[in-house]
N, C-alpha and C. Protein backbone atom coordinates (compact mmCIF):
# COMPACT_ATOMS: atom_id res chain seq x y z
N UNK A 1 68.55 13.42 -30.51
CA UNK A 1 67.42 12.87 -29.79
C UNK A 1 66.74 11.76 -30.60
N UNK A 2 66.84 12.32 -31.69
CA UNK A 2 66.39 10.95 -32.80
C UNK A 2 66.96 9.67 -32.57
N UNK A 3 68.01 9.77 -32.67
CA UNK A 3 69.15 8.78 -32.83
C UNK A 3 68.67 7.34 -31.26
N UNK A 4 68.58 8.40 -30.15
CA UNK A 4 68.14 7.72 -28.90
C UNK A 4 66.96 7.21 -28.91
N UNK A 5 65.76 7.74 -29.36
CA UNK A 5 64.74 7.03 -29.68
C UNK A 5 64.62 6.56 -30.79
N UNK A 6 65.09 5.99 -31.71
CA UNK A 6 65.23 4.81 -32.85
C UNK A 6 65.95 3.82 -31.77
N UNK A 7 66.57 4.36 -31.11
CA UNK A 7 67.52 2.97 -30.75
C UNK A 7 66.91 2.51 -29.25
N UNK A 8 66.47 2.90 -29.02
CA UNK A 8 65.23 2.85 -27.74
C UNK A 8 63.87 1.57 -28.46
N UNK A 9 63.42 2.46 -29.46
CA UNK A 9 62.07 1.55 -30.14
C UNK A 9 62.99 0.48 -30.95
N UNK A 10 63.91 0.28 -31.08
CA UNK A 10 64.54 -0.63 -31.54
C UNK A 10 64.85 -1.93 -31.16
N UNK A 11 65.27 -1.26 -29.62
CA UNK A 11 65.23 -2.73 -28.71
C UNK A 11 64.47 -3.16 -28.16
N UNK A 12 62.80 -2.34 -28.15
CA UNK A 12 61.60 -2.71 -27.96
C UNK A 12 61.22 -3.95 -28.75
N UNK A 13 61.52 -3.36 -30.44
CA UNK A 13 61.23 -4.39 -31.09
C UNK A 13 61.48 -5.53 -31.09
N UNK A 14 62.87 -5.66 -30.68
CA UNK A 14 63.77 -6.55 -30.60
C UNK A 14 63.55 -7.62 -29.36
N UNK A 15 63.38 -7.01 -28.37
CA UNK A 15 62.72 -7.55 -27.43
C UNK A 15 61.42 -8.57 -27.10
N UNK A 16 60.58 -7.72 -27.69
CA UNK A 16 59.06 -8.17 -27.61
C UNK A 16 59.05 -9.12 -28.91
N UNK A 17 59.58 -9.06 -30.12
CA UNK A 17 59.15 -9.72 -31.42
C UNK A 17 60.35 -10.70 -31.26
N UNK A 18 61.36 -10.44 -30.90
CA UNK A 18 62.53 -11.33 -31.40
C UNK A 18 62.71 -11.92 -32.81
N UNK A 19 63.31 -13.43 -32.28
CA UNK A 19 63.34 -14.19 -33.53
C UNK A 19 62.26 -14.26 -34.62
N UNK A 20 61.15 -14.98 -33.79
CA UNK A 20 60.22 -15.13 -34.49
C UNK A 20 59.08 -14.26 -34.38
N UNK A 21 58.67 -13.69 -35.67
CA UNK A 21 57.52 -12.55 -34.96
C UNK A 21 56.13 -13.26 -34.70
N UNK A 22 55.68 -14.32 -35.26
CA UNK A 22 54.10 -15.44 -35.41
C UNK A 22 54.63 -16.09 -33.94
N UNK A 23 55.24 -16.07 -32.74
CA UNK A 23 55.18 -16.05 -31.38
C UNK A 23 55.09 -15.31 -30.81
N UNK A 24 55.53 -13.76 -30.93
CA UNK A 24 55.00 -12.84 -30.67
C UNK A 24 53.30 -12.54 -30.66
N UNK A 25 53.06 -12.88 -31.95
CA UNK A 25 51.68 -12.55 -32.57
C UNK A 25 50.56 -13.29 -31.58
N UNK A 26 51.26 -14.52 -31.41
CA UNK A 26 50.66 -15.77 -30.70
C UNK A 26 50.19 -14.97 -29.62
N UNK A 27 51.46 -14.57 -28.40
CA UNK A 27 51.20 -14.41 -27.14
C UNK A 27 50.58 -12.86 -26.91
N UNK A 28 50.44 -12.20 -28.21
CA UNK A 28 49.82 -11.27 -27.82
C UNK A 28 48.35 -11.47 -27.95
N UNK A 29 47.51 -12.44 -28.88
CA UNK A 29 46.87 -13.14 -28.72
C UNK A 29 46.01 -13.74 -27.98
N UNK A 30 47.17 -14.59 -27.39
CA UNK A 30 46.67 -15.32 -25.79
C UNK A 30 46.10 -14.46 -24.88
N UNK A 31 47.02 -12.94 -25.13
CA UNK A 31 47.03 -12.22 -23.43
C UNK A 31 45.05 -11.43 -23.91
N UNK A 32 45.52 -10.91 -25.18
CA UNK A 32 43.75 -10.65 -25.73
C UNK A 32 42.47 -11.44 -25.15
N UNK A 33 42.67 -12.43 -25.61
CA UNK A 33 41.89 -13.78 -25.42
C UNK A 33 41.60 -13.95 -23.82
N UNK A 34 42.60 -13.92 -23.05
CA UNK A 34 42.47 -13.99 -21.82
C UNK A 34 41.75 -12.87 -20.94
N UNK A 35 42.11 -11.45 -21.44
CA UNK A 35 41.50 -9.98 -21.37
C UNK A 35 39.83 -10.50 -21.32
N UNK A 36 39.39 -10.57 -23.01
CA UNK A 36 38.60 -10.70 -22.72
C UNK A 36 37.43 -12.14 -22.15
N UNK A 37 38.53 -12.75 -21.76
CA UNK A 37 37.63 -13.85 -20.99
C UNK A 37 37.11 -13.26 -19.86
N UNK A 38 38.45 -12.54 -19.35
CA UNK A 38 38.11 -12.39 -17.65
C UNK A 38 37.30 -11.19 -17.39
N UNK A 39 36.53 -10.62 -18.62
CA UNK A 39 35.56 -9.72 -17.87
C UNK A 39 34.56 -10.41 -18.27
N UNK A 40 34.14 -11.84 -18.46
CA UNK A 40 32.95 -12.65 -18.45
C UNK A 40 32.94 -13.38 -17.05
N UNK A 41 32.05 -13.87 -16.75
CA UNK A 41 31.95 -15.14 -15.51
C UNK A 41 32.55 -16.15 -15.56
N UNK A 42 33.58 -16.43 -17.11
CA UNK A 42 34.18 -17.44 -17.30
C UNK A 42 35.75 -17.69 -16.40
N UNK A 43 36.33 -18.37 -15.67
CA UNK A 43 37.63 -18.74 -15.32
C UNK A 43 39.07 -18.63 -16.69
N UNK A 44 39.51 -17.16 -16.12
CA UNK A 44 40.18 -17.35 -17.57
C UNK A 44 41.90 -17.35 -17.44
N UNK A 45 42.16 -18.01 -16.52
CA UNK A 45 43.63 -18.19 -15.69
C UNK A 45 44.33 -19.68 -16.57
N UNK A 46 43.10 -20.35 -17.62
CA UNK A 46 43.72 -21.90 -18.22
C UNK A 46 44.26 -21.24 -19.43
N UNK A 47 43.53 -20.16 -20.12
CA UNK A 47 43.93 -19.98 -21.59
C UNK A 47 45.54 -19.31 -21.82
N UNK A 48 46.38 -19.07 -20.69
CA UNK A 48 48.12 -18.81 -21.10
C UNK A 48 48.16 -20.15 -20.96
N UNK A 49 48.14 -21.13 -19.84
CA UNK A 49 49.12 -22.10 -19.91
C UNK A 49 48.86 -22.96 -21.43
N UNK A 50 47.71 -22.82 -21.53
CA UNK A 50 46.92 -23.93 -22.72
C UNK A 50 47.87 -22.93 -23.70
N UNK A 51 48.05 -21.88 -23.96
CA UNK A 51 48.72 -21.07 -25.38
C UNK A 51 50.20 -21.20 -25.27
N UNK A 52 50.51 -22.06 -24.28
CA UNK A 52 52.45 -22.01 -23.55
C UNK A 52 52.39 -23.41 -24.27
N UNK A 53 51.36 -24.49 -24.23
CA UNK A 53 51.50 -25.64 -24.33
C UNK A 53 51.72 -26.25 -25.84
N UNK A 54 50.45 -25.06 -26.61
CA UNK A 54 50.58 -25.21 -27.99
C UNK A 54 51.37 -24.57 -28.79
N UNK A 55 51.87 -23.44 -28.28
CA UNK A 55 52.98 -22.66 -28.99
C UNK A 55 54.01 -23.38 -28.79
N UNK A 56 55.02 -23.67 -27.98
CA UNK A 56 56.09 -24.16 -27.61
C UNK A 56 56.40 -25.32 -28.53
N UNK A 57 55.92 -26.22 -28.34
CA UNK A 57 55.96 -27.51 -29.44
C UNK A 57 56.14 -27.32 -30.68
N UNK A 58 55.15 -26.32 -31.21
CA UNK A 58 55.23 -25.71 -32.44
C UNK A 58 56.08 -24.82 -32.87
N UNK A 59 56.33 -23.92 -32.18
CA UNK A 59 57.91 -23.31 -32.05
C UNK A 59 59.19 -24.19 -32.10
N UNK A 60 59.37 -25.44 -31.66
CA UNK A 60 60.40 -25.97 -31.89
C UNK A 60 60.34 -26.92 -33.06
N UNK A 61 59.39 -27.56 -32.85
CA UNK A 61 58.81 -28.53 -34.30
C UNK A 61 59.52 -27.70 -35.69
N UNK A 62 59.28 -26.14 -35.92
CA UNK A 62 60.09 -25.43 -36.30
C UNK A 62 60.89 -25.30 -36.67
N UNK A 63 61.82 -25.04 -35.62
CA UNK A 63 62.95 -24.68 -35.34
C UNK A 63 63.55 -25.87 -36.01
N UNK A 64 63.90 -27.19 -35.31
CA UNK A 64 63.95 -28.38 -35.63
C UNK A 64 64.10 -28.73 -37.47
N UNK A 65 63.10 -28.19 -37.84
CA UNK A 65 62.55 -28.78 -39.35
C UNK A 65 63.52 -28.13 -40.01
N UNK A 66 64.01 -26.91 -39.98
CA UNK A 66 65.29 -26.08 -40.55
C UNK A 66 66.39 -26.66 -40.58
């Protein structure tokens, strides 16, 4: 049973963190950020695309520089 759940949380990890884990970190982040926008009066539907716009670039800028 062990064996199935190591290899279960394994591909969780693998999944959600992938390559890079500081994009992970990012978009969990964003989704925070956005959480708590939207229980203010504020419109909080701009702060993923705005975190898609600045991650991405920077993610490859990255990638690239290697």
């Amino acid at each position: 049973m062990t064996t199935r759940l190591k290899a279960f949380l394994r591909f969780w990890y693998d999944f959600v963190v992938g390559d890079d884990w500081r994009v992970a970190v990012a978009v969990i982040a964003a989704l925070a950020l956005t959480y708590a926008v939207s229980t203010t009066s504020l419109p909080a539907w701009p702060i993923l695309p705005a975190a898609v716009a600045v991650i991405l670039p920077v993610t490859l800028w990255r990638a690239a520089r290697r």
